[in-house]
Protein backbone atom coordinates (compact mmCIF):
# COMPACT_ATOMS: atom_id res chain seq x y z
CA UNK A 1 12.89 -18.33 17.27
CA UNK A 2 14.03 -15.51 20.36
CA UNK A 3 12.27 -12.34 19.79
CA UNK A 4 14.16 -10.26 17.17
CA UNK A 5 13.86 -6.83 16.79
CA UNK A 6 11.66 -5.64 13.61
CA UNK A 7 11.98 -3.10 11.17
CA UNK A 8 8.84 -2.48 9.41
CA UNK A 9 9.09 -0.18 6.40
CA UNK A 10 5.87 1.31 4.52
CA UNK A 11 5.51 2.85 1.32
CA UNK A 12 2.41 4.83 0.27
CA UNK A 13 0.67 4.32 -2.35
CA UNK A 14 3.62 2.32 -4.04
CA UNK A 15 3.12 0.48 -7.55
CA UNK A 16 5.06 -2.69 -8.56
CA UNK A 17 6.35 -1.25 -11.81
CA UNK A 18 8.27 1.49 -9.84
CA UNK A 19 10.34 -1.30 -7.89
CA UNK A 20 12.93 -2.94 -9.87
CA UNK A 21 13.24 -6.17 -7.91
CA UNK A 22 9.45 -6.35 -8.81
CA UNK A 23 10.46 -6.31 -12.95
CA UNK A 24 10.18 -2.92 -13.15
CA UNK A 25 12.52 -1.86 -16.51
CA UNK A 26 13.04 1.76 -16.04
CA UNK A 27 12.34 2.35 -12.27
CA UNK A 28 15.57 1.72 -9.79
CA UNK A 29 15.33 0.72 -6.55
CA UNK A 30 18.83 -0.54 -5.74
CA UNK A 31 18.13 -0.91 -1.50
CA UNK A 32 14.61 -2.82 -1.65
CA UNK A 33 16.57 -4.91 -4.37
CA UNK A 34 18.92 -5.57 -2.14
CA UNK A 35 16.60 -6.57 1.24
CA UNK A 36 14.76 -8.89 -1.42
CA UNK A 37 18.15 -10.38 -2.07
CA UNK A 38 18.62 -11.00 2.06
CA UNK A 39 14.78 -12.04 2.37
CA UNK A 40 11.53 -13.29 0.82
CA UNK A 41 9.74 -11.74 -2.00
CA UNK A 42 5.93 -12.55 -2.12
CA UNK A 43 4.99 -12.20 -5.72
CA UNK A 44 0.80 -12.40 -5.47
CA UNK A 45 0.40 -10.22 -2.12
CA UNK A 46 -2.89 -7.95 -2.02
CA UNK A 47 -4.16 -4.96 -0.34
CA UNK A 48 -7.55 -5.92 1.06
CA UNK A 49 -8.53 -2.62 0.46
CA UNK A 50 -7.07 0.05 -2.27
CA UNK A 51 -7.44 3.12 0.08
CA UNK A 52 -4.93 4.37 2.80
CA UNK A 53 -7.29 4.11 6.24
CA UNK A 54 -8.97 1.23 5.54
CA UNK A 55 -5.52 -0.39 4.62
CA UNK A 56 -3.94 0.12 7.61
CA UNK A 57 -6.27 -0.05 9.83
CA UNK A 58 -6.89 -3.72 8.38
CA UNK A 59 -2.85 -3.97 9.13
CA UNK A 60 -3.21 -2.50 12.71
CA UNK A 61 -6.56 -5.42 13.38
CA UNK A 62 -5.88 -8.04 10.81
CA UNK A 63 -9.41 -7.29 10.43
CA UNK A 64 -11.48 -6.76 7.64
CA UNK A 65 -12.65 -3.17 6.99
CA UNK A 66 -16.14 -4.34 7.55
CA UNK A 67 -14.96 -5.61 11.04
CA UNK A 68 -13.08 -2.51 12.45
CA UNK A 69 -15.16 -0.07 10.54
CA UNK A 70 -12.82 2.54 9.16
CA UNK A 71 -14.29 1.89 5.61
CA UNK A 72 -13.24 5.70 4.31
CA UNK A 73 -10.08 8.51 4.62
CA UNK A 74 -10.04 10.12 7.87
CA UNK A 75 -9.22 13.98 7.40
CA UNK A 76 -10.03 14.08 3.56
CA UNK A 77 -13.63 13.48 2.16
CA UNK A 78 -16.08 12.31 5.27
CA UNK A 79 -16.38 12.70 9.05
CA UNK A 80 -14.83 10.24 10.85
CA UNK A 81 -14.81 9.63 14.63
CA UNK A 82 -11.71 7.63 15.31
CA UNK A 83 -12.93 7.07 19.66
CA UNK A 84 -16.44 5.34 17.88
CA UNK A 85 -15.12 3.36 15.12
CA UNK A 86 -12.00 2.04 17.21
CA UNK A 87 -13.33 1.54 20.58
CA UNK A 88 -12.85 -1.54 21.54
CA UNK A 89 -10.70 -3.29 18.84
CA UNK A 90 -7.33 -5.23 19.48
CA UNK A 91 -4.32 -4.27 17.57
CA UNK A 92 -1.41 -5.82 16.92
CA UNK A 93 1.26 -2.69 19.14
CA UNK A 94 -0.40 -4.07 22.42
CA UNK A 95 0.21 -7.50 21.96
CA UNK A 96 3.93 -6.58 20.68
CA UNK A 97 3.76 -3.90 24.05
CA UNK A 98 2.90 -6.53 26.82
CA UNK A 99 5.03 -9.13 25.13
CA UNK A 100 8.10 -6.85 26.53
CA UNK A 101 9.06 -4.66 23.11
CA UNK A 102 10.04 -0.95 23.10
CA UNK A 103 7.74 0.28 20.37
CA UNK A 104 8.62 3.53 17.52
CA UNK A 105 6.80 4.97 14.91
CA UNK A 106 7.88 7.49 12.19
CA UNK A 107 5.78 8.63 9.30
CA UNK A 108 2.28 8.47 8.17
CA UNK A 109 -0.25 7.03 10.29
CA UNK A 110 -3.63 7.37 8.80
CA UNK A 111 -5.00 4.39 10.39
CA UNK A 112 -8.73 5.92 11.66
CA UNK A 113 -9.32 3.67 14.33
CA UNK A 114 -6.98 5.61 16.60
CA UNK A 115 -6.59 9.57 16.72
CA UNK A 116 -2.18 9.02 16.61
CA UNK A 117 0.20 6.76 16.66
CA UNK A 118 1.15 7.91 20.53
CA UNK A 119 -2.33 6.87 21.10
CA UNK A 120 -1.66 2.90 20.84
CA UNK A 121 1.49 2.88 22.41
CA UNK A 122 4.19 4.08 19.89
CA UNK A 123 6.77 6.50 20.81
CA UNK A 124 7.53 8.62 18.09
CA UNK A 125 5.77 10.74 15.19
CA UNK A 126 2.56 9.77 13.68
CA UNK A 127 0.15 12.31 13.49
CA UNK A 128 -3.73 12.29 12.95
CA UNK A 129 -5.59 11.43 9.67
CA UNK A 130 -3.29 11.81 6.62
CA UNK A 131 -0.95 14.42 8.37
CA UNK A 132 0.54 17.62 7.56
CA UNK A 133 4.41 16.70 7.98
CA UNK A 134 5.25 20.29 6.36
CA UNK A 135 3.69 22.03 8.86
CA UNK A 136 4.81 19.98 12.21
CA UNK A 137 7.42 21.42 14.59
CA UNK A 138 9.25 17.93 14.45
CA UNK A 139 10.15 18.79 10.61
CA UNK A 140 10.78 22.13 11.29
CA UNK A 141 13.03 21.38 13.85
CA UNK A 142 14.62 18.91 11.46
CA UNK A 143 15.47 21.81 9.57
CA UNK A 144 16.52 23.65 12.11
CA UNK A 145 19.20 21.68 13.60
CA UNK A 146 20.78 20.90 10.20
CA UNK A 147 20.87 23.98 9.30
CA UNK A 148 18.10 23.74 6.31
CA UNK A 149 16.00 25.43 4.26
CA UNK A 150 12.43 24.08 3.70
CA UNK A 151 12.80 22.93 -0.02
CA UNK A 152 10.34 25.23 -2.42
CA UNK A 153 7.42 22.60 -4.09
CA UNK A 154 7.21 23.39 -8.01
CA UNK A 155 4.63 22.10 -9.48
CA UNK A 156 4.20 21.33 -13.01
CA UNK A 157 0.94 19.38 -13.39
CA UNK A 158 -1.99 19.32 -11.97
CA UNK A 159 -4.38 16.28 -12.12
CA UNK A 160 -7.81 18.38 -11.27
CA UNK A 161 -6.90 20.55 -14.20
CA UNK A 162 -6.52 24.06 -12.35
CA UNK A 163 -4.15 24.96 -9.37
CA UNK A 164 -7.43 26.35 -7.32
CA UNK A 165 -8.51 22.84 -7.32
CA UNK A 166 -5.18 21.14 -6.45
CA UNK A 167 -4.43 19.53 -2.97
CA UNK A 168 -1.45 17.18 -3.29
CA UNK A 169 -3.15 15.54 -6.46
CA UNK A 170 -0.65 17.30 -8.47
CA UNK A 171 3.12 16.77 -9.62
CA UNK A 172 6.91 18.53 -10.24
CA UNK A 173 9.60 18.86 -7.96
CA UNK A 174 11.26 20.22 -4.92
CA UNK A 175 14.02 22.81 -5.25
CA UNK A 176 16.58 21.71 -2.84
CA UNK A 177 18.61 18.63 -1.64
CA UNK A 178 16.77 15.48 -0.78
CA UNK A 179 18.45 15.50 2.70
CA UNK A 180 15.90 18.75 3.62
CA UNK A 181 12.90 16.66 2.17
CA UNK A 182 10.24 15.13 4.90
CA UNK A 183 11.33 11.62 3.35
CA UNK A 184 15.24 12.50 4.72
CA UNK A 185 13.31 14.03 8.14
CA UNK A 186 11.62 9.90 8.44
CA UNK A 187 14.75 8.04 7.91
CA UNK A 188 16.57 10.48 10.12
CA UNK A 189 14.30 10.16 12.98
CA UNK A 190 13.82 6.64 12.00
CA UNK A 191 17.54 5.98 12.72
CA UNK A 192 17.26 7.88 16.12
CA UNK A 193 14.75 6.10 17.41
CA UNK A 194 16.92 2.47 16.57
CA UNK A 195 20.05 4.08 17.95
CA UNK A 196 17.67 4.94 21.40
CA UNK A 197 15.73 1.42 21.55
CA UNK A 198 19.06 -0.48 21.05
CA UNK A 199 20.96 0.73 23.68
CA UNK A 200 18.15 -0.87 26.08
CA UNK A 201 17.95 -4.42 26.92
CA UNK A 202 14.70 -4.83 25.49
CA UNK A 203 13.76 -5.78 22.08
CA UNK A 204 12.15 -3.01 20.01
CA UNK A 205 9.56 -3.28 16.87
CA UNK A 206 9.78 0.01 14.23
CA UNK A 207 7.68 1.14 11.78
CA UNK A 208 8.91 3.48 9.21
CA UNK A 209 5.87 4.85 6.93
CA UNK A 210 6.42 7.38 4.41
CA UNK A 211 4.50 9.68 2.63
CA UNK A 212 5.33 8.80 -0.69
CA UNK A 213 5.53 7.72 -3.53
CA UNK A 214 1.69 9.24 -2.98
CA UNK A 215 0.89 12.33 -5.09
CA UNK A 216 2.19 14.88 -4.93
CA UNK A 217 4.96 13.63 -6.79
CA UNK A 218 8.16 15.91 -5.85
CA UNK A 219 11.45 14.38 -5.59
CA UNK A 220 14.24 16.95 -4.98
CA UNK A 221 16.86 18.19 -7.87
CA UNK A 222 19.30 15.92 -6.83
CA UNK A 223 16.69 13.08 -7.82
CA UNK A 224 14.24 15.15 -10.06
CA UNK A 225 15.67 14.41 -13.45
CA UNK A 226 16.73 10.46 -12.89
CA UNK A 227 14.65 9.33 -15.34
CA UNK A 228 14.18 10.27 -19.01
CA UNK A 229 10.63 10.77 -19.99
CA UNK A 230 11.48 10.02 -23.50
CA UNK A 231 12.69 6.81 -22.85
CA UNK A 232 9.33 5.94 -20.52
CA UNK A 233 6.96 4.09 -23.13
CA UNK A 234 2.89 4.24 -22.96
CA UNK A 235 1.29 1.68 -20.70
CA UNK A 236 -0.18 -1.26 -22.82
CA UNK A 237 -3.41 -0.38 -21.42
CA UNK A 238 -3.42 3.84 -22.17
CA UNK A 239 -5.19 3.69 -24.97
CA UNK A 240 -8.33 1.89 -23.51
CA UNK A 241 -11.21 3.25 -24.14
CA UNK A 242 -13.11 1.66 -21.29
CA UNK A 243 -15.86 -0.49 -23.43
CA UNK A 244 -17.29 -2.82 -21.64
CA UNK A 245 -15.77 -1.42 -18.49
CA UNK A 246 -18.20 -0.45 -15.17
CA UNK A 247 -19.99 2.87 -15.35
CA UNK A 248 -17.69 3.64 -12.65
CA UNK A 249 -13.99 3.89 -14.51
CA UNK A 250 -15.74 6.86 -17.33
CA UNK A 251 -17.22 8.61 -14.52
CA UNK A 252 -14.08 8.70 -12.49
CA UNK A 253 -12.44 10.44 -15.64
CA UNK A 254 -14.94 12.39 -16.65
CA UNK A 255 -15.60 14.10 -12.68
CA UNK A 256 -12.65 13.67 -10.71
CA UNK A 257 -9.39 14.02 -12.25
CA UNK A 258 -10.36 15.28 -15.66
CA UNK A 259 -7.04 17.18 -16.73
CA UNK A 260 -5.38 13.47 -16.14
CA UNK A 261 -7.44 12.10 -18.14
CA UNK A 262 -7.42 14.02 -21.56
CA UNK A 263 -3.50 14.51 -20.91
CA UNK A 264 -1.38 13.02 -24.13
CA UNK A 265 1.55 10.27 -23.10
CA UNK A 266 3.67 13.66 -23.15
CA UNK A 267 2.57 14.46 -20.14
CA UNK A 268 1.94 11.63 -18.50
CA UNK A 269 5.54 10.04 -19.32
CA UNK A 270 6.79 13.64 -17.58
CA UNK A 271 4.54 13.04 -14.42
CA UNK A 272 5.83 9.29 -14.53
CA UNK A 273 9.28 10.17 -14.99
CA UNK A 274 8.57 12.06 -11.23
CA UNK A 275 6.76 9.66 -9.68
CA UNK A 276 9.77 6.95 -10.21
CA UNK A 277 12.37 9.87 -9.36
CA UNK A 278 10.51 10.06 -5.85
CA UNK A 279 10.52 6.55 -5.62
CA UNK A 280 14.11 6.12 -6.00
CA UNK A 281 14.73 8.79 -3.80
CA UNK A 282 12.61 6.73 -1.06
CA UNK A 283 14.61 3.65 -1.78
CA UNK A 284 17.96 6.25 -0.84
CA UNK A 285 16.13 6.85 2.13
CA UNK A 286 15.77 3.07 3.45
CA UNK A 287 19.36 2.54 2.05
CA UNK A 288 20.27 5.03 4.87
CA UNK A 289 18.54 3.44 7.41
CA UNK A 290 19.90 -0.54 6.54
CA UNK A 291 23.51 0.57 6.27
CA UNK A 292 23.08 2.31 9.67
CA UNK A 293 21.48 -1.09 10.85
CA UNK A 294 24.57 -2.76 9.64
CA UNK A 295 27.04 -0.39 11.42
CA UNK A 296 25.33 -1.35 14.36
CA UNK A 297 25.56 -4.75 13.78
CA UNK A 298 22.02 -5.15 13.97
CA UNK A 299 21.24 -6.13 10.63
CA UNK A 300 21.28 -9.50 10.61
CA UNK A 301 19.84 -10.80 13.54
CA UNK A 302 16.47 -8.97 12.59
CA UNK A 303 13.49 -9.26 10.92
CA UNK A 304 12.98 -6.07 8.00
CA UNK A 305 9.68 -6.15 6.47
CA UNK A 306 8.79 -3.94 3.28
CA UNK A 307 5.71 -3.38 2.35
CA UNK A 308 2.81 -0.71 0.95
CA UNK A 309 -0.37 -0.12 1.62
CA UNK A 310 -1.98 -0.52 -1.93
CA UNK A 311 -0.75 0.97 -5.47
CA UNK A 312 -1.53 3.41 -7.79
CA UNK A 313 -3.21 3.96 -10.93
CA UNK A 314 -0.83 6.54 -12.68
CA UNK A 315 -1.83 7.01 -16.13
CA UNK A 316 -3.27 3.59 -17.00
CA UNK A 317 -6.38 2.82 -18.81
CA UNK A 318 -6.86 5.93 -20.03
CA UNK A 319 -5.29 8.20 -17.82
CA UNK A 320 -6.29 7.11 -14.47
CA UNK A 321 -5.20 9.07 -11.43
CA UNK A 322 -4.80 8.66 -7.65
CA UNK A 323 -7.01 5.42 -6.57
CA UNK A 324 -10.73 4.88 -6.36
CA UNK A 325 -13.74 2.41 -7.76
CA UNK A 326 -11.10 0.70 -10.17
CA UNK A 327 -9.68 -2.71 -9.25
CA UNK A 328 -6.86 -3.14 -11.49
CA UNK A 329 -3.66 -4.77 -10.56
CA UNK A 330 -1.50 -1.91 -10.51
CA UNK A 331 -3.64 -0.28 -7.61
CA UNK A 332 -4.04 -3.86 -5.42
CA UNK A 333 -1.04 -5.81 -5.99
CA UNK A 334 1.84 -4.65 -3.21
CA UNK A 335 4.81 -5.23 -3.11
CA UNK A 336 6.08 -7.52 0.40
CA UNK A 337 9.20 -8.60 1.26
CA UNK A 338 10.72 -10.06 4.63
CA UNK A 339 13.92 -10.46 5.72
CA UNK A 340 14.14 -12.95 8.39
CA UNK A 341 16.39 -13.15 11.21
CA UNK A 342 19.85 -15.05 10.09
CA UNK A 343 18.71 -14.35 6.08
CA UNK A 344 17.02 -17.76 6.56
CA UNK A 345 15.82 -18.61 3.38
CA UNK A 346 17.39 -15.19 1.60
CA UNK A 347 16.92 -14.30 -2.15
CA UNK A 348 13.68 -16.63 -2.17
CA UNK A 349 10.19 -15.99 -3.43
CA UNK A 350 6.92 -17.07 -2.47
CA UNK A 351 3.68 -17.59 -5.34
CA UNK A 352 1.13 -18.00 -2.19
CA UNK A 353 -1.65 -15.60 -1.95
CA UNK A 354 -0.96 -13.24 1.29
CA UNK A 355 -2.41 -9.91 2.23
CA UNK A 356 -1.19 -7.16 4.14
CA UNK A 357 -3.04 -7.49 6.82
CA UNK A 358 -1.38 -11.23 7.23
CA UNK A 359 1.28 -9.02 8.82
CA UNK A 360 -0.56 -8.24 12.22
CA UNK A 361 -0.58 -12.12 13.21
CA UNK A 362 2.65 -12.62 11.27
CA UNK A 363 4.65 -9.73 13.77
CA UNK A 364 2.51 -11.19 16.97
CA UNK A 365 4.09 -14.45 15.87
CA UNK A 366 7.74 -13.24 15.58
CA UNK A 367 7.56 -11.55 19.17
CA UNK A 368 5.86 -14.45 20.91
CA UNK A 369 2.01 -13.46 21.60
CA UNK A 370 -0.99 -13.92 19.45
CA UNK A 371 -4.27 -11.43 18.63
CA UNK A 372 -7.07 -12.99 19.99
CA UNK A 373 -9.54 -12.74 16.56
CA UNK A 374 -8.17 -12.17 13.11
CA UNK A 375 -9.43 -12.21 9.75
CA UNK A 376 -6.01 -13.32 8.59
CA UNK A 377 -3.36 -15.46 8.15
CA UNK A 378 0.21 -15.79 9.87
CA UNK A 379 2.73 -15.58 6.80
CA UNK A 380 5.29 -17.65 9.51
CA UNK A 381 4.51 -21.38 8.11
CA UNK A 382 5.28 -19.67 4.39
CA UNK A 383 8.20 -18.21 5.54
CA UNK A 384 9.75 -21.36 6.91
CA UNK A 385 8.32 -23.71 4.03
CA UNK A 386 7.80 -22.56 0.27
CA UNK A 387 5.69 -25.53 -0.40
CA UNK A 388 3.14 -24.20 2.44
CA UNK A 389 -0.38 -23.99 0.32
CA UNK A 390 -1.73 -20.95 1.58
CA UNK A 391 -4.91 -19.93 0.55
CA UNK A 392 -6.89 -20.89 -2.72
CA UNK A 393 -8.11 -17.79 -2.99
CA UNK A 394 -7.96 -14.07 -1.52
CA UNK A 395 -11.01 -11.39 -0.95
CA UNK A 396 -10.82 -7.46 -0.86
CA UNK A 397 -13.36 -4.94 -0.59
CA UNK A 398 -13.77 -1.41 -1.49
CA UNK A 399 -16.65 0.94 0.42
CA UNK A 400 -15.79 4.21 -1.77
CA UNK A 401 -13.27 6.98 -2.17
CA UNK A 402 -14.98 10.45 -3.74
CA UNK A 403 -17.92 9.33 -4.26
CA UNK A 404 -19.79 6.17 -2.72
CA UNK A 405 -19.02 2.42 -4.34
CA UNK A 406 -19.73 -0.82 -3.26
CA UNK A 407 -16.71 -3.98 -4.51
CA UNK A 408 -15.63 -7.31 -3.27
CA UNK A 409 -13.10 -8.41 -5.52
CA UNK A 410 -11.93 -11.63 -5.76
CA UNK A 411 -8.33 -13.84 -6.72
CA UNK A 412 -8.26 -17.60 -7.74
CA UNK A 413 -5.93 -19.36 -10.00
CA UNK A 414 -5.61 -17.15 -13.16
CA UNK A 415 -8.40 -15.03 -12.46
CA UNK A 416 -9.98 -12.11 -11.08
CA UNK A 417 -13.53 -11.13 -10.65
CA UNK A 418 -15.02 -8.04 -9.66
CA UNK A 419 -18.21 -7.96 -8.15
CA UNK A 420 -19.74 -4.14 -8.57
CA UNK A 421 -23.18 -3.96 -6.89
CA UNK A 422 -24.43 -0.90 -9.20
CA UNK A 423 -23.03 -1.99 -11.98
CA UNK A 424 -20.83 -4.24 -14.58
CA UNK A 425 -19.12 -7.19 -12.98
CA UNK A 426 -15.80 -7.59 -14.70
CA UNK A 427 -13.96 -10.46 -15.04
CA UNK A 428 -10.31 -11.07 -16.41
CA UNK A 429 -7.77 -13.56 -17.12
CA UNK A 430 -4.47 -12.35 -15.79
CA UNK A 431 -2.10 -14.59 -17.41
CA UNK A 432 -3.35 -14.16 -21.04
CA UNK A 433 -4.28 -10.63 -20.28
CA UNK A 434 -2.43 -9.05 -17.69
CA UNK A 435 -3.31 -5.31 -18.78
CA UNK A 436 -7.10 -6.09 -17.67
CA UNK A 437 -8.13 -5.10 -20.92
CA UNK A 438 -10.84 -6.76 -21.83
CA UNK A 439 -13.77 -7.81 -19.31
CA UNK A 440 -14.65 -11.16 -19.97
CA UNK A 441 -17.68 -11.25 -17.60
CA UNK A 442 -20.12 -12.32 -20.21
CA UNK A 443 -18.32 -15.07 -22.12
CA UNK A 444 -20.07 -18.16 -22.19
CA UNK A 445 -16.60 -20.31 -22.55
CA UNK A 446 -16.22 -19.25 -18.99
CA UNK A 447 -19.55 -19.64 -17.12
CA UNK A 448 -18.10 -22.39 -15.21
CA UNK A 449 -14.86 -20.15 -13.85
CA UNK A 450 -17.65 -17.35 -12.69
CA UNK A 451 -19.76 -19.45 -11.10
CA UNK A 452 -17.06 -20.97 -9.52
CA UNK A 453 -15.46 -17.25 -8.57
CA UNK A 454 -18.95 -15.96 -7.16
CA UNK A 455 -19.28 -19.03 -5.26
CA UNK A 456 -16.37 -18.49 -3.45
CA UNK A 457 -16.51 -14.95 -2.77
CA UNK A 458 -20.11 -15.12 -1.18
CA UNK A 459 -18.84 -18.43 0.88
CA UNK A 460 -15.72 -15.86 1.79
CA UNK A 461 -18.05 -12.95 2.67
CA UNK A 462 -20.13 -15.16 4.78
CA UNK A 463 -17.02 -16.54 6.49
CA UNK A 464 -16.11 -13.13 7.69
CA UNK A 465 -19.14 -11.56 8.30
CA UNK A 466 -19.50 -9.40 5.64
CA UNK A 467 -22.26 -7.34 6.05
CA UNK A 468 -23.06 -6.83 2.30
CA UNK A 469 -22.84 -11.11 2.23
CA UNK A 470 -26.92 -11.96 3.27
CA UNK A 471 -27.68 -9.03 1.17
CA UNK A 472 -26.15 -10.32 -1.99
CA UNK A 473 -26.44 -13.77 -1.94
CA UNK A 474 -29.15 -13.74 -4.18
CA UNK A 475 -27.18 -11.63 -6.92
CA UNK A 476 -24.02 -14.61 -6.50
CA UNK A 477 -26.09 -17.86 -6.31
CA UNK A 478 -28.55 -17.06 -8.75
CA UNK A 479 -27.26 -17.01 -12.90
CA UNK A 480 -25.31 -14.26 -13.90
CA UNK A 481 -27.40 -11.80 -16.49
CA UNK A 482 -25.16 -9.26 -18.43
């Protein structure tokens, strides 16, 4: 394959049910529907870690978080030294640099094992930690040269219970037109940077990362009111009471987002009803940015990756909020699709377990190099054979977010284990329960499948160097006690 140009889109914080190529039934997303209809749509990709940094940089390594050491948020929570914990490490926008490819970034960077995006070799905007985008002279010159007014942020809930608490974990609108929003400012300068890297002989790689659908959830009034909450039903698992749950989930509630969690469905189905109103106005966004591909006549011959960097709880199991020590589907199953150069194998899905981070050798792949170490997995012998096995199973890990956890959490066949070090494993059987509502971690009809699970994950974190693995091999060899 010659070295296409690639299009990399990211999402934040982006759950499946608010994509409607995914099965979502309320939540439209006409423009990722249609790239999945021109590519390949993974159906059982993973985060290997639920939390922005780690996440990506994971995606910049195809490391581990254990292995590049960014195991927290930059900018939010702890100190962080991005020249310590990355020093050293090989990411994927060198290889892509000295393999001859004009490089552009746009959006959220958050990565922690490098200050910027600038700093590895992107031209662009991606600014340190999570990034103020309201407050940067590149959006306010946006606004500026179109003319704009800064949209006004109404807010009508707030997850922490009391606006003196509130950061962005909060949720309303934006008075004002979506084209003077920071998600119009990213596909604008998105677009520029294509038009600028096209008109040179060289091939160019883009990423385009927005902040959103992350909290705060504020789609403008041309979006704000897409969706009925009415017509948004409870999740099947809102009513769980967490029995038999880890410590972890009730103390989450009860200390971090408490105003979330006593909220009725009345409320939630309103914050919902925003959170897929931003969404679809996202999707608007990238629909701007393919037709502008295709009047280029660029479309085709490229490869257009979408992707996020994990999910988000919103509302279930009792009125979860944000992300944290809770491993449920909705927060680590992404959505991933690729469009291949020539729509080779277009409208096609793949079953095969794959992680994000199986992008970094996948995109060294397309542009002819190779990382030298990697945790993970090209995705290129997938996307060129759907009977390609893959892996049997898939690891993540979680180091903490608010307050300190330890997880490995683990995927095979029809099942997930979760291994918490402080407290309850859980255990569940996604096809018969998909919800995760009941923990099955100490039924006897299944000794075999945890055995089996635990053996696997400690065999994984020993593979990989896990530096919890020596320390808990005792706790996964020896029999499980409830």
């Amino acid at each position: 394959m010659n070295r296409p140009n690639i299009l990399l889109i990211m999402t934040d914080q982006h759950a499946l049910h608010a994509i409607s190529c995914y099965g979502a039934s309320i939540c439209k997303t006409p423009h990722i529907d249609a790239l999945a209809r021109d590519g390949i749509r993974f159906t059982r990709a993973y985060t290997p870690c639920a939390l922005c940094t780690p996440a990506r940089a994971s995606l910049l390594t195809g490391l581990y978080p254990h292995n590049h050491g960014a195991l927290y948020n930059t900018g939010c929570h702890l100190p962080f030294d991005e020249e310590q914990i990355g020093a050293g490490l090989e990411m994927y926008p060198q290889r892509l640099k000295e393999a001859g490819y004009n490089l552009g970034y746009v959006g959220k960077w958050h990565a922690g094992i490098a200050r910027t995006a600038n700093d590895v070799g992107f031209e662009g905007f991606g600014p340190r930690d999570y990034g103020n985008v309201w407050a940067s002279q590149e959006y306010q010159e946006y606004l500026r040269n179109r003319n704009l007014s800064m949209p006004e942020r109404v807010i009508e809930f707030y997850a922490e219970g009391e606006p003196k608490y509130a950061k962005g974990d909060s949720s309303g609108y934006l008075k004002g037109s979506s084209g003077a929003t920071p998600s119009s400012f990213i596909a604008d300068t998105t677009i520029d940077l294509i038009d600028k890297f096209s008109a040179e002989s060289r091939p160019f790689f883009v990423v385009c990362s927005f902040w959103g659908p992350h909290a705060p959830y504020l789609p403008a009034e041309d979006f704000k009111d897409l969706y009925n909450p009415a017509q948004i039903p409870p999740w099947e698992s809102f009513e769980d009471d967490l029995s038999g749950k880890p410590l972890y989930h009730k103390k989450y509630q009860a200390c971090i987002f408490p105003a979330a969690a006593h909220a009725d469905w009345s409320v939630w189905s309103q914050v919902v009803a925003r959170y897929y109103a931003f969404a679809s106005m996202i999707d608007a966004q990238i629909g701007r940015i393919i037709s502008r591909l295709k009047e280029m006549g660029l479309y085709d011959d490229m490869m257009i990756i979408f992707t996020a960097d994990h999910g988000e709880t919103i509302g279930i199991h009792g009125g979860m909020f944000d992300k944290g020590a809770m491993a449920y589907e909705e927060v680590y199953h992404i959505p991933l699709i690729v469009k291949m150069p020539g729509n080779i194998e277009a409208g096609t899905t793949r079953s095969q377990l794959v992680s994000l981070f199986d992008l970094t050798p996948t995109l060294c792949e397309a542009a002819g190099t190779e990382m030298a170490q990697t945790d993970s997995q090209s995705l290129m012998p997938i996307l060129r054979d759907a009977s390609h096995a893959g892996r049997e199973h898939f690891v993540a890990q979680f180091h903490g977010h608010r307050f300190p956890v330890a997880q490995r959490i683990i995927w095979w066949d029809r099942y997930k284990y979760v291994l918490n070090f402080a407290d309850t494993d859980e255990l569940y059987d996604l096809e018969s329960d998909p919800a995760e509502m009941r923990n099955l971690i100490g039924e006897d009809s299944l000794a075999e499948v945890r055995a089996e699970l635990r053996q696997r994950m400690l065999s994984d974190m020993l593979e990989f160097g896990d530096t919890l693995g020596p320390q808990f091999r005792y706790i996964l060899t020896r029999p499980y006690q409830p």
